[in-house]
C-alpha atoms as a PDB file:
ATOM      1  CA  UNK A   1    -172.688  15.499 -97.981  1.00  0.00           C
ATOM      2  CA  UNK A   2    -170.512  18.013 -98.079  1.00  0.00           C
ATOM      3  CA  UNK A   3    -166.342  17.967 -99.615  1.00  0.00           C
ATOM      4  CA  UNK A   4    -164.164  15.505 -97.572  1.00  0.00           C
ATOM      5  CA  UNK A   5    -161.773  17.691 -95.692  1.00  0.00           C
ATOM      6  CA  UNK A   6    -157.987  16.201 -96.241  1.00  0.00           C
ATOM      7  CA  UNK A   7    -154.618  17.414 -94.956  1.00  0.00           C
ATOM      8  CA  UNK A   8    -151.219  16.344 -96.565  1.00  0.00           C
ATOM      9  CA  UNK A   9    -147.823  16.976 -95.478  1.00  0.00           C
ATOM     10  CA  UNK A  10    -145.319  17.838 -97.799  1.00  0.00           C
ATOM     11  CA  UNK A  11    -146.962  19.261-100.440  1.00  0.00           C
ATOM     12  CA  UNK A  12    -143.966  22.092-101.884  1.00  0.00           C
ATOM     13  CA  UNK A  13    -143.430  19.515-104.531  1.00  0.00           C
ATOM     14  CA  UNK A  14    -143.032  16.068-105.424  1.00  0.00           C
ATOM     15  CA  UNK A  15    -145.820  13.483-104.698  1.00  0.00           C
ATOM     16  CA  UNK A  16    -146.941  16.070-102.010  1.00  0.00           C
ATOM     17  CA  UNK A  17    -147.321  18.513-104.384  1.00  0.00           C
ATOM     18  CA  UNK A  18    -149.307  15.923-106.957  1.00  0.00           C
ATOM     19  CA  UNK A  19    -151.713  14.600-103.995  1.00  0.00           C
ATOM     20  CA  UNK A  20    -152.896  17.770-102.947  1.00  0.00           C
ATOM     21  CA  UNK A  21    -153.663  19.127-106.707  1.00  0.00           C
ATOM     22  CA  UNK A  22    -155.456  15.642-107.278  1.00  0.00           C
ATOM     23  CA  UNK A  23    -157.829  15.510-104.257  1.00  0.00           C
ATOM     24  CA  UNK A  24    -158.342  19.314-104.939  1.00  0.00           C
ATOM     25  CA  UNK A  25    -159.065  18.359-108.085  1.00  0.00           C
ATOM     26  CA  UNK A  26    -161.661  15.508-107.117  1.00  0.00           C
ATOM     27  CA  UNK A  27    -163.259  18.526-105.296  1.00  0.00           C
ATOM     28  CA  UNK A  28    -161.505  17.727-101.409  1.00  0.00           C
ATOM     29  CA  UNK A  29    -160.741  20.833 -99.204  1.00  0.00           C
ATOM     30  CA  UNK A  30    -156.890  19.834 -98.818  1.00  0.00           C
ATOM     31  CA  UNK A  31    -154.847  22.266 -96.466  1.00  0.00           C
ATOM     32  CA  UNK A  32    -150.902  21.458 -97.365  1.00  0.00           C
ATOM     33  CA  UNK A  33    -147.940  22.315 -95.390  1.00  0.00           C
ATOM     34  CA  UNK A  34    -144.139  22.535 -96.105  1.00  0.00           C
ATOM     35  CA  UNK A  35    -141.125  24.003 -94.796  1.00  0.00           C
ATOM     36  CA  UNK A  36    -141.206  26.926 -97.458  1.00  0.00           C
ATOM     37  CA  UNK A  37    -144.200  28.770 -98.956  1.00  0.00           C
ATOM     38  CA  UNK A  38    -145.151  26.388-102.210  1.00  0.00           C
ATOM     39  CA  UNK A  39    -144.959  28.587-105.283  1.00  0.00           C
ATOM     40  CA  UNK A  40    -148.233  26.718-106.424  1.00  0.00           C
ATOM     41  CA  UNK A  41    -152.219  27.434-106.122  1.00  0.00           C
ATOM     42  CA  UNK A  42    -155.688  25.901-106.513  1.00  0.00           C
ATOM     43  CA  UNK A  43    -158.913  27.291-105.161  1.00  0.00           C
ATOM     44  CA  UNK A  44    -159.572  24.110-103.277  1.00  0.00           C
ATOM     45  CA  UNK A  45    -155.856  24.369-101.503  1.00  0.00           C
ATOM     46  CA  UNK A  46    -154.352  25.593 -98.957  1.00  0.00           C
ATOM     47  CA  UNK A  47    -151.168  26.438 -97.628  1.00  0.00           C
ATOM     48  CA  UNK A  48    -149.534  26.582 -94.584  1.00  0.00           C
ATOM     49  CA  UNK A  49    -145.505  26.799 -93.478  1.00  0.00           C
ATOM     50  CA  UNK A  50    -144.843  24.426 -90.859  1.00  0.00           C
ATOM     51  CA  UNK A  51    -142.134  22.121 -89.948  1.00  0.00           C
ATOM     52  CA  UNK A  52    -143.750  18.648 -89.467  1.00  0.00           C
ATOM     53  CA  UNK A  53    -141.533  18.057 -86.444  1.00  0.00           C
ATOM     54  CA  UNK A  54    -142.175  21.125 -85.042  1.00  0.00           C
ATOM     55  CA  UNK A  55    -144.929  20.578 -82.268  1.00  0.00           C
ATOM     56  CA  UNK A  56    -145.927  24.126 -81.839  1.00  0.00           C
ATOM     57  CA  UNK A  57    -146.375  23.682 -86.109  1.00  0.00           C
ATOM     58  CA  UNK A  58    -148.299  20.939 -86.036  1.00  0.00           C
ATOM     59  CA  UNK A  59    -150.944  22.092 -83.794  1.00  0.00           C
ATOM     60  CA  UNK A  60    -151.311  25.448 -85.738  1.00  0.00           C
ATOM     61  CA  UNK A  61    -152.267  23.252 -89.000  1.00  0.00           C
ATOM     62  CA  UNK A  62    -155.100  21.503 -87.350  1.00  0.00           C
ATOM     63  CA  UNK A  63    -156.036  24.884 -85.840  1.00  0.00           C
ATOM     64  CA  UNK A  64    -156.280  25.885 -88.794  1.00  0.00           C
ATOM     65  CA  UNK A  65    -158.398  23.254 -89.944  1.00  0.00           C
ATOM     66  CA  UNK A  66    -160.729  23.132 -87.034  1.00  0.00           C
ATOM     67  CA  UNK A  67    -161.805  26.937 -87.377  1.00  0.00           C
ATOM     68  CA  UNK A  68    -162.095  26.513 -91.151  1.00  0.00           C
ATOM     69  CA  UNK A  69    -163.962  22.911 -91.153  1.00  0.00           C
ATOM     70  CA  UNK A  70    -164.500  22.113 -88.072  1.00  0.00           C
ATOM     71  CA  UNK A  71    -163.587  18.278 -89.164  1.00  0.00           C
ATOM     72  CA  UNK A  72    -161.454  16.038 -90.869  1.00  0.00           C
ATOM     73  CA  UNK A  73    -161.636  13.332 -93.103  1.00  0.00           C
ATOM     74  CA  UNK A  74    -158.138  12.275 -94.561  1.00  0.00           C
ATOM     75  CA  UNK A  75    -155.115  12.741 -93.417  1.00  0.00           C
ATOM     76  CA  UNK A  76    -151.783  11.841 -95.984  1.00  0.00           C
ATOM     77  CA  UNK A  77    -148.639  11.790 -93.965  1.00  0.00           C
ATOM     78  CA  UNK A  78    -145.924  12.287 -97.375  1.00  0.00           C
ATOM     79  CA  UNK A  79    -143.437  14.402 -95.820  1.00  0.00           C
ATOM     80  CA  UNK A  80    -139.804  12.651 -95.642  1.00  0.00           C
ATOM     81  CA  UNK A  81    -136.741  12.936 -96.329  1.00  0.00           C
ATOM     82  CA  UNK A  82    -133.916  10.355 -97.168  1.00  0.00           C
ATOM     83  CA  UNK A  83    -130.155   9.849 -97.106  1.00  0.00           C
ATOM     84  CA  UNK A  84    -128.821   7.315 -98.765  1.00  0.00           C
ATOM     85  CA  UNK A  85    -125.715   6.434 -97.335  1.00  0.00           C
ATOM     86  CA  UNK A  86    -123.850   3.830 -95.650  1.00  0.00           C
ATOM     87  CA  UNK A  87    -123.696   3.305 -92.081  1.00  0.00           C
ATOM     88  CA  UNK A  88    -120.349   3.964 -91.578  1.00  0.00           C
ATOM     89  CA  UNK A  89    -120.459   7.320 -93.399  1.00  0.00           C
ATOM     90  CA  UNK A  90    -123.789   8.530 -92.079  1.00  0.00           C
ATOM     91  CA  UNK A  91    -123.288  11.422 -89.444  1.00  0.00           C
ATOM     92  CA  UNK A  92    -125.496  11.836 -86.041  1.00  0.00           C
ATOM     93  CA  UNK A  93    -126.820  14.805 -87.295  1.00  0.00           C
ATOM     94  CA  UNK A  94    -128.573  12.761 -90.672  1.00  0.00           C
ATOM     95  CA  UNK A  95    -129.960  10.503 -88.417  1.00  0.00           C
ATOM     96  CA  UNK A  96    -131.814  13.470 -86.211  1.00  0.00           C
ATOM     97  CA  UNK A  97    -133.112  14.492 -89.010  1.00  0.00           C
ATOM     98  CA  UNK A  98    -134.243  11.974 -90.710  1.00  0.00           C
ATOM     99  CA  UNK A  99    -135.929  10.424 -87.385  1.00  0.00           C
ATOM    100  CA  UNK A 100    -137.434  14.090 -86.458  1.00  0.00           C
ATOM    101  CA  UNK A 101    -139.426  14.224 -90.450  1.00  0.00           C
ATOM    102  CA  UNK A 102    -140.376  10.637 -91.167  1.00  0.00           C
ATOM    103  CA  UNK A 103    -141.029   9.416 -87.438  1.00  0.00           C
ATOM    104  CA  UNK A 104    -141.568  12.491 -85.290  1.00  0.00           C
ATOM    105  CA  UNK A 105    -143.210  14.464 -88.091  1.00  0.00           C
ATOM    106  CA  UNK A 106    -146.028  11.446 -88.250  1.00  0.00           C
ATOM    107  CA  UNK A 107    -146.642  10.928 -85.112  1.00  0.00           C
ATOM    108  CA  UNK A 108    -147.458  14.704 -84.493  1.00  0.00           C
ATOM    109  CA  UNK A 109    -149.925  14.830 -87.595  1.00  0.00           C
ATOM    110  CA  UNK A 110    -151.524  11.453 -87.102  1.00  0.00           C
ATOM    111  CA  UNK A 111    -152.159  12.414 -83.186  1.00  0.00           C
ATOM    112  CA  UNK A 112    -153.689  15.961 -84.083  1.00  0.00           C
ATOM    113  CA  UNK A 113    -155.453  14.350 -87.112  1.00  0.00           C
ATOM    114  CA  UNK A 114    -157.146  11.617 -85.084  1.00  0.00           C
ATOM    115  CA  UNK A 115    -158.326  14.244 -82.244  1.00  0.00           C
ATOM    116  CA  UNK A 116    -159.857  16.206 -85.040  1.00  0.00           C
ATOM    117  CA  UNK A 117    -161.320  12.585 -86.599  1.00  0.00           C
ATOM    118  CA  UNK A 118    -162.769  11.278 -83.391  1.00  0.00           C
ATOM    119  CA  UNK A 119    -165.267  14.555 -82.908  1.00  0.00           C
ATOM    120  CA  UNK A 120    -167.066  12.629 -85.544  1.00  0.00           C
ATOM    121  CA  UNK A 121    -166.088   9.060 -84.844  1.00  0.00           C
ATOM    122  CA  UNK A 122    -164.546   8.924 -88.792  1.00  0.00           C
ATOM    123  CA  UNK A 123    -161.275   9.186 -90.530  1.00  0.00           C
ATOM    124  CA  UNK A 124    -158.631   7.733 -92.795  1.00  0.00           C
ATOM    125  CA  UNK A 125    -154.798   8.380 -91.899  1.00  0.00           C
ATOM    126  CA  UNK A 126    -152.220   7.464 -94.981  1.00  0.00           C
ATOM    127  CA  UNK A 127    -148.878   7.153 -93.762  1.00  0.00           C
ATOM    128  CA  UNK A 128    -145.811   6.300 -96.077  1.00  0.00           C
ATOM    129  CA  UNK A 129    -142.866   3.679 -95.584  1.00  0.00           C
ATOM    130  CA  UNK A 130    -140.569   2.665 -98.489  1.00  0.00           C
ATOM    131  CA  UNK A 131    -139.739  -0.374 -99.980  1.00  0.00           C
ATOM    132  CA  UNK A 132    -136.323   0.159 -99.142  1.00  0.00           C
ATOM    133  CA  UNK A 133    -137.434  -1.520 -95.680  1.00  0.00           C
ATOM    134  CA  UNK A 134    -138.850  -4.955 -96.902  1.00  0.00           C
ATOM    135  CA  UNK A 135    -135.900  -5.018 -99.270  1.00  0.00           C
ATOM    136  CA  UNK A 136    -133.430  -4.470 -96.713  1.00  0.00           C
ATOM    137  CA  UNK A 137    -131.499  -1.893 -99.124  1.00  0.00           C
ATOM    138  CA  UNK A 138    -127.465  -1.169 -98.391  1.00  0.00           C
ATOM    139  CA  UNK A 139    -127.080   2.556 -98.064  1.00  0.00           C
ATOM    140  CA  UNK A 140    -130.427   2.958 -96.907  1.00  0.00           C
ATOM    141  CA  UNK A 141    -130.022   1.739 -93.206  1.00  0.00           C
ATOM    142  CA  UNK A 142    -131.221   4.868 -91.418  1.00  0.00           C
ATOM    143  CA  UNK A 143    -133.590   5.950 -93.867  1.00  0.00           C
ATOM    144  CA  UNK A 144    -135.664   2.139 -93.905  1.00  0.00           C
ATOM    145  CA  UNK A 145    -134.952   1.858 -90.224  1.00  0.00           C
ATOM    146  CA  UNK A 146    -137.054   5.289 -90.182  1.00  0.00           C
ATOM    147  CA  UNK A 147    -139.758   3.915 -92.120  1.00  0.00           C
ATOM    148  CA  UNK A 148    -139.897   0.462 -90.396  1.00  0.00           C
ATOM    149  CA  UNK A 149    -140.567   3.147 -87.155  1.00  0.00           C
ATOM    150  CA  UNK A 150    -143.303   4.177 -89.328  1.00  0.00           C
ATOM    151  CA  UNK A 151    -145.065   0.941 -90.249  1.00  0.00           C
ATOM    152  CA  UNK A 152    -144.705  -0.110 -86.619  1.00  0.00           C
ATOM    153  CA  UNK A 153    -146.349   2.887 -85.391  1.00  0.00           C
ATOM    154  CA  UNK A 154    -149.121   2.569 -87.848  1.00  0.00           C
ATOM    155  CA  UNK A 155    -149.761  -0.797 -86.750  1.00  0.00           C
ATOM    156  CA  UNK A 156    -150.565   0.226 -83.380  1.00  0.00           C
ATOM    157  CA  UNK A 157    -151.904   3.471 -84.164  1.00  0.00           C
ATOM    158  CA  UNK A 158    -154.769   1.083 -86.184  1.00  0.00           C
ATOM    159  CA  UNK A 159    -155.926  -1.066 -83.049  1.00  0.00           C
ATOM    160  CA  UNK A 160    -155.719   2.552 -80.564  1.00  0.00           C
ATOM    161  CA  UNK A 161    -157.760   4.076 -83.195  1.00  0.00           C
ATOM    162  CA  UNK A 162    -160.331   1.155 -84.349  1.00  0.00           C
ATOM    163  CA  UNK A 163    -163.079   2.270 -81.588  1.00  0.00           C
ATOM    164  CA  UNK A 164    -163.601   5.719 -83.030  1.00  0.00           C
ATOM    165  CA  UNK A 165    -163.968   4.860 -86.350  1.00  0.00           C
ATOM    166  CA  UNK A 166    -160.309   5.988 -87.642  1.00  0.00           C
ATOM    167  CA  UNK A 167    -158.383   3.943 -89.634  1.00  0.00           C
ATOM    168  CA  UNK A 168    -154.472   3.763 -89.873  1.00  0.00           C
ATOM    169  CA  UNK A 169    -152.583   2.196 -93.136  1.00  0.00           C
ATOM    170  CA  UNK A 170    -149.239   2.651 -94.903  1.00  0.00           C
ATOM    171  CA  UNK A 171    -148.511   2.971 -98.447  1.00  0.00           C
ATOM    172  CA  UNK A 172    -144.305   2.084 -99.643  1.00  0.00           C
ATOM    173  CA  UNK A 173    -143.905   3.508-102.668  1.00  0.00           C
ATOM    174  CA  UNK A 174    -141.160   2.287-105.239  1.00  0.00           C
ATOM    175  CA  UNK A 175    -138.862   4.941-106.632  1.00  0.00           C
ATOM    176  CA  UNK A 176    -140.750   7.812-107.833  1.00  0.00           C
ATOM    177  CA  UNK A 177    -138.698  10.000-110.142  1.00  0.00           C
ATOM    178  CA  UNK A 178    -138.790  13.557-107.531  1.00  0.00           C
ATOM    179  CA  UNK A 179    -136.225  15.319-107.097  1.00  0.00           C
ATOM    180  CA  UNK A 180    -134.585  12.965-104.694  1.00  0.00           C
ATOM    181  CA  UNK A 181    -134.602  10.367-107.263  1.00  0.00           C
ATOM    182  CA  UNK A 182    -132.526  12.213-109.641  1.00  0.00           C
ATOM    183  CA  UNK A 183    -129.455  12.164-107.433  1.00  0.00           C
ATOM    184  CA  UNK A 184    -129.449   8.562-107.348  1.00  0.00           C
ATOM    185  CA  UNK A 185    -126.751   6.777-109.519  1.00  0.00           C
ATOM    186  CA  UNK A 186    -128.468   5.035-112.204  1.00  0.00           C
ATOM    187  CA  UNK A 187    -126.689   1.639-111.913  1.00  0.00           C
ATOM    188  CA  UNK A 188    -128.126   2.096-108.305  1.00  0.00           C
ATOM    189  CA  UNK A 189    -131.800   2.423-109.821  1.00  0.00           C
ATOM    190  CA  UNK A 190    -131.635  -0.239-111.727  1.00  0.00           C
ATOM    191  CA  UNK A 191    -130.239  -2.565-109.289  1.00  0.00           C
ATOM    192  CA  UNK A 192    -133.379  -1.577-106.875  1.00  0.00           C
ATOM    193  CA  UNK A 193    -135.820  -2.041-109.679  1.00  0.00           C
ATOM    194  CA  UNK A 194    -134.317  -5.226-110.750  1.00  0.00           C
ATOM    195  CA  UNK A 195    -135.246  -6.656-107.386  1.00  0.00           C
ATOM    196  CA  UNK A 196    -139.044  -5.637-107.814  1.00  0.00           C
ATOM    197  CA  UNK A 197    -141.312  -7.580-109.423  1.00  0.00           C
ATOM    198  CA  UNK A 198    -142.707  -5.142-111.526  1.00  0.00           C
ATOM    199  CA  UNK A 199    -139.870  -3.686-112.963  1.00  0.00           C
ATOM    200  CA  UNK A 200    -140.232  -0.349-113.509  1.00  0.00           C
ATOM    201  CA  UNK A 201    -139.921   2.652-111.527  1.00  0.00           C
ATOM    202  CA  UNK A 202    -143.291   4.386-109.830  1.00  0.00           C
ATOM    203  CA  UNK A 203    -145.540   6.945-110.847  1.00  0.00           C
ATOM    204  CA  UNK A 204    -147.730   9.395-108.942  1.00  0.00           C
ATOM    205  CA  UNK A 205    -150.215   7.998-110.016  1.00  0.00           C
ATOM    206  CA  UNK A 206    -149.568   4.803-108.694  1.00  0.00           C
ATOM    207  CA  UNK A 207    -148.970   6.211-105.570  1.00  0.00           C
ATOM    208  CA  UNK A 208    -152.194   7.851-105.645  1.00  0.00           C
ATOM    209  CA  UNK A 209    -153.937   5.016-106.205  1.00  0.00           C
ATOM    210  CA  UNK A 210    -152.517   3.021-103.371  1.00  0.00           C
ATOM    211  CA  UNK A 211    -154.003   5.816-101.342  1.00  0.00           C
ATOM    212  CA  UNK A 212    -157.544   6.488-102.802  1.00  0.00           C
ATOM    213  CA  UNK A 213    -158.242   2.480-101.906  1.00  0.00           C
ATOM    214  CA  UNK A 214    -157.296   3.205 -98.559  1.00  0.00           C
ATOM    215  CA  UNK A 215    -159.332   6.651 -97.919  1.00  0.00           C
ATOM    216  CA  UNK A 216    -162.549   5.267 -99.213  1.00  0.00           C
ATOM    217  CA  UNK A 217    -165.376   4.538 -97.463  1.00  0.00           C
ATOM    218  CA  UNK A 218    -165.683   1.161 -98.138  1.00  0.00           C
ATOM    219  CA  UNK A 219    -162.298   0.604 -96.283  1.00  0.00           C
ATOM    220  CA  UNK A 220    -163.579   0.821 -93.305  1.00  0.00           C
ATOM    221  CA  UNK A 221    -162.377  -2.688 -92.560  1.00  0.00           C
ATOM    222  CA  UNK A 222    -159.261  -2.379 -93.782  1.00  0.00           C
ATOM    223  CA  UNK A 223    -156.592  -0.816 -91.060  1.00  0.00           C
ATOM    224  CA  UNK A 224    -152.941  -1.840 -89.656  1.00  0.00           C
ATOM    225  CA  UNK A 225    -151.884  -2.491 -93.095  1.00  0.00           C
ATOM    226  CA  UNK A 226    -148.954  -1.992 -94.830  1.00  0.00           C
ATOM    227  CA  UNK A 227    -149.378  -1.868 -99.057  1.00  0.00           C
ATOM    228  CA  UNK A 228    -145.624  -1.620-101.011  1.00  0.00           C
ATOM    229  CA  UNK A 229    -145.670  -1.406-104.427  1.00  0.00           C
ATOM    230  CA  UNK A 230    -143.877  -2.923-107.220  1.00  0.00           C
ATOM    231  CA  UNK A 231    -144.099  -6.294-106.088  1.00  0.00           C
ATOM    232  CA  UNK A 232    -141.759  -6.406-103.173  1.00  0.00           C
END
């Protein structure tokens, strides 16, 4: 059989940037997109500028993918972005843009993924949520609110889905140390980590993990489901 075929979304840097060397690595095609040109390569990669929440964007990626593979296997939905501020504080234009990356953004890619998918009555969609939802963070409203959207979605993405063979899961991460991360105040950190019951802060390769279980084969009966980590 030949390479799985996988698209992921936010792939400049970060966990984005890890996922797409990894499956590349594992020997999946994996087209990437970002805002701004990634200043990264691999002969298994490529990349493409496009804003997630950009319609017009989206459909150019999966054009892209059609012409070059003519299918699609996995599709990693890991672009976000997060403020972490409280309510009060938080301006209208924070909340647009949160709501047009995390909810907008993966409802475009998981639409255009699954019309690709359902040529072949097969795929895996990965979309990501936080635990900052389940544990109902202060500071976080807008950004967990954003990512509930996304579970919710995912939930009933899985049963419209289920008859052609395309499965829809979630994977909340803990605090990875990106660039995001680093902003944080560390008596913040370890107030969130305290809370976990693994405590200690994420690694890609966690992440990745939580994802390879959910794009394998064998997980074909496995969909609608929402996996956080740390013990949440």
């Amino acid at each position: 059989m030949s390479a799985p075929v996988t698209v992921i979304t936010g792939t400049r840097k970060g966990i984005g940037q890890y996922l797409a060397q990894y499956y590349a690595d594992l020997g999946h095609h994996v087209v990437g997109c970002s805002r701004n040109e990634a200043d990264w390569g691999h002969d298994r990669y490529d990349h493409i500028v496009a804003d997630v929440a950009d319609e017009a964007d989206a459909k150019q990626v999966f054009k892209h993918v059609k012409k070059k593979y003519d299918r699609l296997d996995n599709m990693i939905n890991n672009a976000g972005i997060a403020s972490m501020n409280h309510s009060l504080l938080t301006p209208l234009s924070t909340v647009k843009s949160i709501f047009d990356t995390n909810v907008t953004g993966t409802f475009l890619f998981t639409r255009e993924a699954a019309k690709l998918m359902m040529k072949h009555r097969y795929g895996r969609i990965v979309n990501f949520s936080t635990v900052a939802y389940p544990l109902q963070l202060p500071g976080e409203s807008i950004y967990a609110a954003s990512k509930a959207a996304v579970v919710s979605f995912s939930e009933i993405a899985a049963r419209e889905y289920a008859e052609y063979g395309i499965t829809v899961n979630c994977v909340g991460p803990t605090p990875v140390m990106t660039d995001l991360i680093r902003t944080v105040p560390r008596a913040k950190m370890d107030e969130l980590i305290a809370r976990q019951a693994i405590r200690r802060m994420g690694t890609f390769e966690d992440v990745a993990n939580a994802v390879d279980f959910f794009i394998r084969k064998e997980s074909d009966f496995i969909t609608g489901q929402c996996l956080y980590l740390g013990g949440v």
